[in-house]
N, C-alpha and C. Protein backbone atom coordinates (compact mmCIF):
# COMPACT_ATOMS: atom_id res chain seq x y z
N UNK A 1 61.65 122.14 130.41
CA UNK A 1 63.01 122.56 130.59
C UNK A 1 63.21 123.17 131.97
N UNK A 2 62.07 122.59 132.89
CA UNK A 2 62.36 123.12 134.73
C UNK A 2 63.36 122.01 135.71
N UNK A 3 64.40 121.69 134.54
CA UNK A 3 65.40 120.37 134.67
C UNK A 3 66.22 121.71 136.28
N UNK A 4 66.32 121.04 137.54
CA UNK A 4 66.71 121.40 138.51
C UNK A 4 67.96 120.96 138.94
N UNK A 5 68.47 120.13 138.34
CA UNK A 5 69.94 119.28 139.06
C UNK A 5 71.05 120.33 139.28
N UNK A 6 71.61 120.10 140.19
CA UNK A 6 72.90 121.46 140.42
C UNK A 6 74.23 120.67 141.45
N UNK A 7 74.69 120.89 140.97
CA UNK A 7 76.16 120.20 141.74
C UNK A 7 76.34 120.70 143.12
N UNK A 8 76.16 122.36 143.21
CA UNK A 8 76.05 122.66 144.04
C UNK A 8 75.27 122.48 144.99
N UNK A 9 74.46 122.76 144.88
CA UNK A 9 73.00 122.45 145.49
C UNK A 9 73.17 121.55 145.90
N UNK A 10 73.10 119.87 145.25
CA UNK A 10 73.07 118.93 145.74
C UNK A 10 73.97 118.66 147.38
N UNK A 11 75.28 119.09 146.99
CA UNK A 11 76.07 119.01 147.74
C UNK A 11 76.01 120.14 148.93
N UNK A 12 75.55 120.97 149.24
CA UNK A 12 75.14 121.68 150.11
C UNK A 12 74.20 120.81 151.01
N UNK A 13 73.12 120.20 150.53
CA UNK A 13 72.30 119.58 150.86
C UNK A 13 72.43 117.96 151.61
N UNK A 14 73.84 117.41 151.12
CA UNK A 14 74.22 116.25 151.76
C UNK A 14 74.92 116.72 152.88
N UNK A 15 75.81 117.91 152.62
CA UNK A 15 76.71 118.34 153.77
C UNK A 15 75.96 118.66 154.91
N UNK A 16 74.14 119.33 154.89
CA UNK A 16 73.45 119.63 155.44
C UNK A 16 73.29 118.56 156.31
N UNK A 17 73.12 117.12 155.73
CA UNK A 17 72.35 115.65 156.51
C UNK A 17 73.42 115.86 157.57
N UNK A 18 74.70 115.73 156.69
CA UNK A 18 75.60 115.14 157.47
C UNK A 18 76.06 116.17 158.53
N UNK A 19 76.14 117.23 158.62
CA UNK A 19 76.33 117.74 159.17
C UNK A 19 75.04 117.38 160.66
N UNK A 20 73.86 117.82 160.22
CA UNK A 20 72.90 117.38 161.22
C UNK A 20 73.46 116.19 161.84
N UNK A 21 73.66 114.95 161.08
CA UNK A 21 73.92 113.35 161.89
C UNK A 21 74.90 113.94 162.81
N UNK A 22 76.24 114.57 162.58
CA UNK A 22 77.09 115.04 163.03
C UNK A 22 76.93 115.01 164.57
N UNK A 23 76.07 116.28 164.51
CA UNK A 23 75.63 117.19 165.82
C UNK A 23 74.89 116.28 166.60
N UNK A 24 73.83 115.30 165.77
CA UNK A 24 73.09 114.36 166.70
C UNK A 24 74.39 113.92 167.54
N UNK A 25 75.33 112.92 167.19
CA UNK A 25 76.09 111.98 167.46
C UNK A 25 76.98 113.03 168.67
N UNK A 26 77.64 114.23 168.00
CA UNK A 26 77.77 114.76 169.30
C UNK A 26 76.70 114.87 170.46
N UNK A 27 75.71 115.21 170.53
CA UNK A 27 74.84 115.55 171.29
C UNK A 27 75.13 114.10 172.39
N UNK A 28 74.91 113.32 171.90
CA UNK A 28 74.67 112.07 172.45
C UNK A 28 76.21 111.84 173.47
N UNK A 29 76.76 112.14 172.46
CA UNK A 29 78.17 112.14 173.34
C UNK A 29 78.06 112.97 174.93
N UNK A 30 77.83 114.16 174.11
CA UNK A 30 77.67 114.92 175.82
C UNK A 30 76.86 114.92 176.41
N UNK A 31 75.92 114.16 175.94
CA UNK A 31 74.60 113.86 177.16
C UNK A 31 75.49 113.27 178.55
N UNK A 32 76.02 112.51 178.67
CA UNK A 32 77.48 111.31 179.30
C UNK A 32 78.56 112.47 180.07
N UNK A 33 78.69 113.18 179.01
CA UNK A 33 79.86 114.07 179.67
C UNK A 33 79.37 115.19 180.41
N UNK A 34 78.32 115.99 180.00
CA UNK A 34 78.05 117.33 180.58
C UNK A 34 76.48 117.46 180.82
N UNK A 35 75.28 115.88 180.66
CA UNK A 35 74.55 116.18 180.79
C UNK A 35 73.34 116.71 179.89
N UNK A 36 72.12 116.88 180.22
CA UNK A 36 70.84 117.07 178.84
C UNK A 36 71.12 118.35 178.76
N UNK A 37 70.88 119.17 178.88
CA UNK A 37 70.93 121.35 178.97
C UNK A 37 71.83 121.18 177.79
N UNK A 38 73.21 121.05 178.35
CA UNK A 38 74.34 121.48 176.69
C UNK A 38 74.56 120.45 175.45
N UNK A 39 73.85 119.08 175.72
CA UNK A 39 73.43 118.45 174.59
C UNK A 39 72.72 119.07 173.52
N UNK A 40 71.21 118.96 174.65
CA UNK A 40 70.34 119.71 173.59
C UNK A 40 71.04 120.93 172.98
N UNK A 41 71.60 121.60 173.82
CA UNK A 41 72.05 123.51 172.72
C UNK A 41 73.04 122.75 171.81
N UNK A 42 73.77 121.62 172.03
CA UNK A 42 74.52 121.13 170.44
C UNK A 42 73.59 120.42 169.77
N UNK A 43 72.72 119.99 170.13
CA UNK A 43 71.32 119.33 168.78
C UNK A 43 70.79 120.30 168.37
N UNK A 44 70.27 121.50 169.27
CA UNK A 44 70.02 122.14 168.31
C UNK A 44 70.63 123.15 167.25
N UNK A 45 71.95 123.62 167.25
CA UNK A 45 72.98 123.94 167.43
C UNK A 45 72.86 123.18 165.50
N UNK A 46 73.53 121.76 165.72
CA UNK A 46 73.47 121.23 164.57
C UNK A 46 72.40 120.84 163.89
N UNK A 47 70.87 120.82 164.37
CA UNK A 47 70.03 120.99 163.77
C UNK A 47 69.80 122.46 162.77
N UNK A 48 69.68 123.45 163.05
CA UNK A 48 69.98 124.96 162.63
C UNK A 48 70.72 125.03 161.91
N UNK A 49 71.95 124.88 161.73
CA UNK A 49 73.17 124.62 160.69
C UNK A 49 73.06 123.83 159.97
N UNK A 50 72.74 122.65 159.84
CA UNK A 50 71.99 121.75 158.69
C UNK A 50 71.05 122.14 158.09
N UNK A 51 70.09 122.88 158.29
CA UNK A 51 68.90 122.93 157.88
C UNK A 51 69.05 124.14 157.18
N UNK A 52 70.07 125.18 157.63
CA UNK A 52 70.34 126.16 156.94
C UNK A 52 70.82 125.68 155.36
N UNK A 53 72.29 124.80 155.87
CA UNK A 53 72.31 124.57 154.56
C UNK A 53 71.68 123.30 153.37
N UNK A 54 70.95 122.92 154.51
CA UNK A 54 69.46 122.26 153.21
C UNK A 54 68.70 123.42 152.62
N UNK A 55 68.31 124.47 153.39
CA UNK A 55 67.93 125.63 152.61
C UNK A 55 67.92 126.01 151.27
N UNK A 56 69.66 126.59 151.24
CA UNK A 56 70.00 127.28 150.74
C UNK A 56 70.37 126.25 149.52
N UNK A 57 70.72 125.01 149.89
CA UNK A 57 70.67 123.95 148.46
C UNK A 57 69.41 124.16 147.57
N UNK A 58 68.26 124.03 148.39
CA UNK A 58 66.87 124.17 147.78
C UNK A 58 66.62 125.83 147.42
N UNK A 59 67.05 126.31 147.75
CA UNK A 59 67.03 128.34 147.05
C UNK A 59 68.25 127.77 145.39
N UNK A 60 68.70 127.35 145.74
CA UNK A 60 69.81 127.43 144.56
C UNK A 60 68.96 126.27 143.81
N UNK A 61 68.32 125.11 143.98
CA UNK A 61 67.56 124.27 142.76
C UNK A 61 66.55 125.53 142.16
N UNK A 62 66.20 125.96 143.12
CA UNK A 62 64.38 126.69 142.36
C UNK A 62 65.22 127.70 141.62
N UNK A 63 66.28 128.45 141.97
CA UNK A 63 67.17 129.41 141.12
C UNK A 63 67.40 128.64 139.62
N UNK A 64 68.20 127.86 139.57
CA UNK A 64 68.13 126.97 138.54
C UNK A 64 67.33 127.08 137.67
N UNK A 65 65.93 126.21 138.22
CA UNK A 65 64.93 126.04 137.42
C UNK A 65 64.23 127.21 136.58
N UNK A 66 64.39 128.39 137.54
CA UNK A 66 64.10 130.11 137.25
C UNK A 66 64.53 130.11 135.83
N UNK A 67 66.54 130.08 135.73
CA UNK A 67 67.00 130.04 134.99
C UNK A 67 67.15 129.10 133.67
N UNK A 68 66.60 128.18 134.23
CA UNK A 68 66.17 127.15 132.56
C UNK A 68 65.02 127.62 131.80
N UNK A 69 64.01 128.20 132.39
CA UNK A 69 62.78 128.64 131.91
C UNK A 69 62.90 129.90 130.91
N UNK A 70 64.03 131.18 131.26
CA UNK A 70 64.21 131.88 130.87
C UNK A 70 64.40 131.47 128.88
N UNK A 71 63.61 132.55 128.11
CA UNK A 71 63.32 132.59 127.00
C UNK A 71 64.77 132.75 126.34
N UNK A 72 65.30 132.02 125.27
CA UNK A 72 66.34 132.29 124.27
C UNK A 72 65.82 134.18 123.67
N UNK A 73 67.28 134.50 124.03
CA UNK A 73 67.17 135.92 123.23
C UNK A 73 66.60 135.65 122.07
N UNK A 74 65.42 136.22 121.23
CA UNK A 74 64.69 136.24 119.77
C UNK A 74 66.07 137.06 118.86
N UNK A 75 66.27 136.77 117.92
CA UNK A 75 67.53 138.08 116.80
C UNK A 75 66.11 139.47 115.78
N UNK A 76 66.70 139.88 116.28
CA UNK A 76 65.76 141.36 115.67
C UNK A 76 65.68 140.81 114.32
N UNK A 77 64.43 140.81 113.97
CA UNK A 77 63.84 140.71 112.20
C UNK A 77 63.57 141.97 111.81
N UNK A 78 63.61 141.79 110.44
CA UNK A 78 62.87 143.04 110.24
C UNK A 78 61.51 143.26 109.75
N UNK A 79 60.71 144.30 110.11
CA UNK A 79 59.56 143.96 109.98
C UNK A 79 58.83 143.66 108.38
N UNK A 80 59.51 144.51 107.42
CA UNK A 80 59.04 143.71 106.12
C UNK A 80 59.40 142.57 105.89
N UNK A 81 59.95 141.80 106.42
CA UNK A 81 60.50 140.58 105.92
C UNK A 81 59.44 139.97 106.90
N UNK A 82 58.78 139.84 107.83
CA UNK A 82 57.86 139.63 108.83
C UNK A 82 56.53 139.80 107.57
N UNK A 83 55.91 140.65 106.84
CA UNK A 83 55.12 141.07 106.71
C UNK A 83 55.46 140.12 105.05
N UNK A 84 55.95 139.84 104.66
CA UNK A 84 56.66 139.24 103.34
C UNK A 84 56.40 137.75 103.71
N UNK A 85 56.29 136.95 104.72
CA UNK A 85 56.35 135.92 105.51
C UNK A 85 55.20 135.50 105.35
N UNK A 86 54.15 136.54 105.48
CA UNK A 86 52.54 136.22 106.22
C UNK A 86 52.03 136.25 104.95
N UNK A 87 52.22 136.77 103.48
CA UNK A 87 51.55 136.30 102.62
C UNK A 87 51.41 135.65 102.23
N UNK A 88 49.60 135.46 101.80
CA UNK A 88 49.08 134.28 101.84
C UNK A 88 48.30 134.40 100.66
N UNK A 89 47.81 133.20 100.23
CA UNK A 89 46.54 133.27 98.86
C UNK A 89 45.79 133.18 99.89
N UNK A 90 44.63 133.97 98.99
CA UNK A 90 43.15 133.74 99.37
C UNK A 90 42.02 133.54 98.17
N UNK A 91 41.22 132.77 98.49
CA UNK A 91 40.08 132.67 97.03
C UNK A 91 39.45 133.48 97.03
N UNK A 92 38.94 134.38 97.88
CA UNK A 92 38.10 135.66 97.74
C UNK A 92 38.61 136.64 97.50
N UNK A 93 38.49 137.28 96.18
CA UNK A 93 39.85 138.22 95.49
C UNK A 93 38.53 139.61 95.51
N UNK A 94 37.18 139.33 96.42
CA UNK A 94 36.71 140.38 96.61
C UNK A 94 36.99 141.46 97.78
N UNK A 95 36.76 142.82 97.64
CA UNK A 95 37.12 143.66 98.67
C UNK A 95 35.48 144.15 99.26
N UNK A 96 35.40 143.86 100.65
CA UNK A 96 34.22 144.31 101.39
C UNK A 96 33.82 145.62 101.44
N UNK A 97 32.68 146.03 101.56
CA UNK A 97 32.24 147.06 102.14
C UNK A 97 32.91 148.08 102.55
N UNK A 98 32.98 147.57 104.07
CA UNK A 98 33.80 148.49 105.31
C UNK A 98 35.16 148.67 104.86
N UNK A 99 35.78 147.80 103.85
CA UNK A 99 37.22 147.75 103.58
C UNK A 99 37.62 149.02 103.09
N UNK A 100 36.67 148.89 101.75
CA UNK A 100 36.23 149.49 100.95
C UNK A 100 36.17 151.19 101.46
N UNK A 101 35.02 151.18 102.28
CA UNK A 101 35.00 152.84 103.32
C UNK A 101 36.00 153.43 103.42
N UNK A 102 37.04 152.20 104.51
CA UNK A 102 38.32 152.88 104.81
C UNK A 102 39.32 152.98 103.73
N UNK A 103 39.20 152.29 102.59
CA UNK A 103 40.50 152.71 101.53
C UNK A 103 40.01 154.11 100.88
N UNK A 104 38.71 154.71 100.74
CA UNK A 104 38.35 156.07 100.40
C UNK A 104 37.96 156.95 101.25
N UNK A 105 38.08 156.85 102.94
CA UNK A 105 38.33 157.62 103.55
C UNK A 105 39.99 158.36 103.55
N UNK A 106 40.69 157.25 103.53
CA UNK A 106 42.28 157.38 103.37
C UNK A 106 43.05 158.21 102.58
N UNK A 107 42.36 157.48 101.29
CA UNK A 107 42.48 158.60 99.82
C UNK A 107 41.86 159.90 100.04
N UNK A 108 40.63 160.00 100.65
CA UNK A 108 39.91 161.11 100.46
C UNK A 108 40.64 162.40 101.39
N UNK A 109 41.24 161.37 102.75
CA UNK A 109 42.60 162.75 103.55
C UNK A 109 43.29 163.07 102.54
N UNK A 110 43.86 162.37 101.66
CA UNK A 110 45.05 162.84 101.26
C UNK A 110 44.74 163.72 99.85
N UNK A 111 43.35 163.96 99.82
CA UNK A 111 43.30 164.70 98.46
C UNK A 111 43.48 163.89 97.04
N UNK A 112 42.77 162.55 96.83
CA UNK A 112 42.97 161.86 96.20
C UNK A 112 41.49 161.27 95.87
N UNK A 113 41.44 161.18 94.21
CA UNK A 113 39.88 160.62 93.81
C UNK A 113 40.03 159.07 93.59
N UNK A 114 39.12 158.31 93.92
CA UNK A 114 39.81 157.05 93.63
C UNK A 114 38.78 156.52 92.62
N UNK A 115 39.38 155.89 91.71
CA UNK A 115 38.54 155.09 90.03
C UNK A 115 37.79 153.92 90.56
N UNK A 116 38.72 152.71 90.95
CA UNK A 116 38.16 151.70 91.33
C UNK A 116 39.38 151.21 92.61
N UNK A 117 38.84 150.21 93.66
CA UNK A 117 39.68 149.39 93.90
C UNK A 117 39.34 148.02 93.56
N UNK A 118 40.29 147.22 93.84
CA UNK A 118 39.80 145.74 93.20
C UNK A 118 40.66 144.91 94.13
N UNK A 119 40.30 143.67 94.28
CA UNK A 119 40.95 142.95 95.58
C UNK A 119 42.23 142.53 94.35
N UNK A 120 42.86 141.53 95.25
CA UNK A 120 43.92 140.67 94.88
C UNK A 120 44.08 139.07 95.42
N UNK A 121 44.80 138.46 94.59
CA UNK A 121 44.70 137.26 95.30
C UNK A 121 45.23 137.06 96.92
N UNK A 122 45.90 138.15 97.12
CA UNK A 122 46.50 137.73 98.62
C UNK A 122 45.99 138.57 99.66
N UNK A 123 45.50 137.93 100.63
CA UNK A 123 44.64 138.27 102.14
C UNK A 123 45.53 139.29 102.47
N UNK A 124 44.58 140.75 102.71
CA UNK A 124 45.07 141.75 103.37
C UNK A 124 45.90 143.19 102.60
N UNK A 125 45.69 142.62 101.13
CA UNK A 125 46.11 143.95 100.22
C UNK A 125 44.67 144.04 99.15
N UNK A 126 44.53 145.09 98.82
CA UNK A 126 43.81 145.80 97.61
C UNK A 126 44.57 146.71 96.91
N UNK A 127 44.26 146.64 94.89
CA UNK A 127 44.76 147.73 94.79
C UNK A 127 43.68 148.78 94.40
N UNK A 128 44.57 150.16 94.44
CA UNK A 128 43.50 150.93 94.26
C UNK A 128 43.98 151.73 93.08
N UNK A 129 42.94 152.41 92.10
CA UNK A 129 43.00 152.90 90.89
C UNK A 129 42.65 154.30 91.31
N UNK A 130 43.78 155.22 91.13
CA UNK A 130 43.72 156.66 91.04
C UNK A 130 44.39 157.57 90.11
N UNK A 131 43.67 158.39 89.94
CA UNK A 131 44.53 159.78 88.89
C UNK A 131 45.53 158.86 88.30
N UNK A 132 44.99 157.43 86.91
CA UNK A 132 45.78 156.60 86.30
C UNK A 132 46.55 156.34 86.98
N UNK A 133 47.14 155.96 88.32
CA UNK A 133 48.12 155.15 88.63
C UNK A 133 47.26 153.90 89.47
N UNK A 134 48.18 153.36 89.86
CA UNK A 134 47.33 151.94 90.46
C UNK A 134 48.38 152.21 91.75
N UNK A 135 47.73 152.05 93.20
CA UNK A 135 48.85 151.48 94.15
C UNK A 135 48.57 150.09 95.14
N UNK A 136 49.10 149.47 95.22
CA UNK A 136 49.08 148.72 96.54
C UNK A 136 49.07 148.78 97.75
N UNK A 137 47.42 148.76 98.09
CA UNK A 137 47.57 149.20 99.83
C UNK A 137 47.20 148.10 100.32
N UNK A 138 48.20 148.28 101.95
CA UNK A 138 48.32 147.01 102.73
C UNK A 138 47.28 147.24 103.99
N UNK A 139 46.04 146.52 104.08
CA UNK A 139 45.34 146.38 105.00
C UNK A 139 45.21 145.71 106.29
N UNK A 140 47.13 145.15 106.28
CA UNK A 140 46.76 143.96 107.64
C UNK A 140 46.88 145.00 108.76
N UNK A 141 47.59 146.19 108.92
CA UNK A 141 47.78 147.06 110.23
C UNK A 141 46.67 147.70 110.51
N UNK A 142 46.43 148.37 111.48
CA UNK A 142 45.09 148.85 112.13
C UNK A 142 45.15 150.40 110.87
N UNK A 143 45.94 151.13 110.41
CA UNK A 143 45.82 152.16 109.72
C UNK A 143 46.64 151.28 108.23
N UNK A 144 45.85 152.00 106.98
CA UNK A 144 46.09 152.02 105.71
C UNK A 144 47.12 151.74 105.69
N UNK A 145 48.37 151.31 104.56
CA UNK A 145 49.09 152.10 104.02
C UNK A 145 50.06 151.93 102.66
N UNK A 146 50.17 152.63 102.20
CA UNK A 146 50.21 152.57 100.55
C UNK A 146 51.79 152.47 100.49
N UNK A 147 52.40 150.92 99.77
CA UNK A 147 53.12 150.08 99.72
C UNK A 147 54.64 150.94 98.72
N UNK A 148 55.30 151.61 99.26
CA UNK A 148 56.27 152.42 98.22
C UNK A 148 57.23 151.72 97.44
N UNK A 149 57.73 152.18 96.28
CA UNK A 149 58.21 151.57 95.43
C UNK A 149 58.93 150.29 95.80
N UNK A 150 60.18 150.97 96.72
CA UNK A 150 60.78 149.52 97.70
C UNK A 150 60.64 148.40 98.39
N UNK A 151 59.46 149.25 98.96
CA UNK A 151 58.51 147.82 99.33
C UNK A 151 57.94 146.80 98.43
N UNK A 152 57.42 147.40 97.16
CA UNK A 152 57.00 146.05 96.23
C UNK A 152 58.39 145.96 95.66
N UNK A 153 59.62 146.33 95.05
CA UNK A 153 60.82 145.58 94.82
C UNK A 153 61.30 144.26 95.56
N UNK A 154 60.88 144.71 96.72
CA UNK A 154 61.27 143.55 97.63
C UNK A 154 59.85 142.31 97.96
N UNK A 155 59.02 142.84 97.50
CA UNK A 155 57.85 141.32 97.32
C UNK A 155 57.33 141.53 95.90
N UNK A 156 58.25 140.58 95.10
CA UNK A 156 57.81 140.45 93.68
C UNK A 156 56.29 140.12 92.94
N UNK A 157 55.75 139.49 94.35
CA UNK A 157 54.25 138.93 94.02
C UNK A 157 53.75 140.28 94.07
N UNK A 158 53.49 140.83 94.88
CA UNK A 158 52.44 142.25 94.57
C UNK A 158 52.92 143.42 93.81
N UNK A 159 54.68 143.06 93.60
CA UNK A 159 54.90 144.63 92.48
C UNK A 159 54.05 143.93 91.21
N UNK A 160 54.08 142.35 90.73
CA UNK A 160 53.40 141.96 89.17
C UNK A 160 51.83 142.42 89.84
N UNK A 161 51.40 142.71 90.17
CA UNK A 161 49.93 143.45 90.82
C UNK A 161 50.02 144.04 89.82
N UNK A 162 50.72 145.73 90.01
CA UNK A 162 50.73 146.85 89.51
C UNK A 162 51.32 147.11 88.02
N UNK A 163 51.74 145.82 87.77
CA UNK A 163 52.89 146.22 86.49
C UNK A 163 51.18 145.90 85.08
């Protein structure tokens, strides 16, 4: 999408030629009338002025192209509905080790004994069994965190977890 075509541009850029041919054709003229010295200062004269605006045709394509590249505004999601998205089955409905550590380090800040945890079918939650309640904690973020009522209302697969 580095599509460059510009109306403008283009046309800056022909006016540029022509303008240059222009100045040649004068030049030539007054070679006859006034001689090489004030020829040349009108060749170059219209060389400089053409080339300027071949320039500035070519500043306005690469502008363009700048501007086609530019990313479509994204619309703000929200992040549970993001996180509602990414669930997934998994066949290993076991919970690891290290997982394991950190779901009873977590509990253990908060003053909490934990019974059992037990995986689930979907990658990145466990639940955990405490003081008879069961909760759903979500393991995909770098810290814990235990899934509140609203949150499983709104993903029906892991509130039937707990029920």
């Amino acid at each position: 999408m580095t599509k460059t075509d510009n109306v403008i541009a283009k046309t800056l850029q022909i006016l540029g030629g022509i303008m240059i041919a222009a100045y040649v054709l004068r030049a030539l003229v007054a070679i006859d009338e006034f001689g090489g010295g004030p020829a040349f200062e009108i060749l170059l004269q219209g060389v400089i002025l053409g080339m300027l605006l071949i320039g500035f045709g070519e500043v306005i394509k690469l502008m363009q192209g700048l501007y086609n590249q530019r990313e479509p505004e994204r619309p703000v999601e929200d992040g549970e509905k993001e996180r509602r998205a990414a669930l997934r089955k998994t066949d290993d409905s076991t919970v690891q080790l290290e997982t394991r550590n950190r779901i009873l380090d977590f509990y253990t800040k908060r003053n909490m004994v934990v019974d059992d945890i037990e995986g689930t079918p979907y990658a990145g939650y466990a639940i955990v069994h405490h003081d008879g309640q069961k909760d759903v904690v979500d393991l995909n973020n770098w810290e814990l965190e235990i899934l509140s009522e609203g949150q499983l209302r709104k993903n029906p697969e892991l509130r039937s977890l707990v029920e």
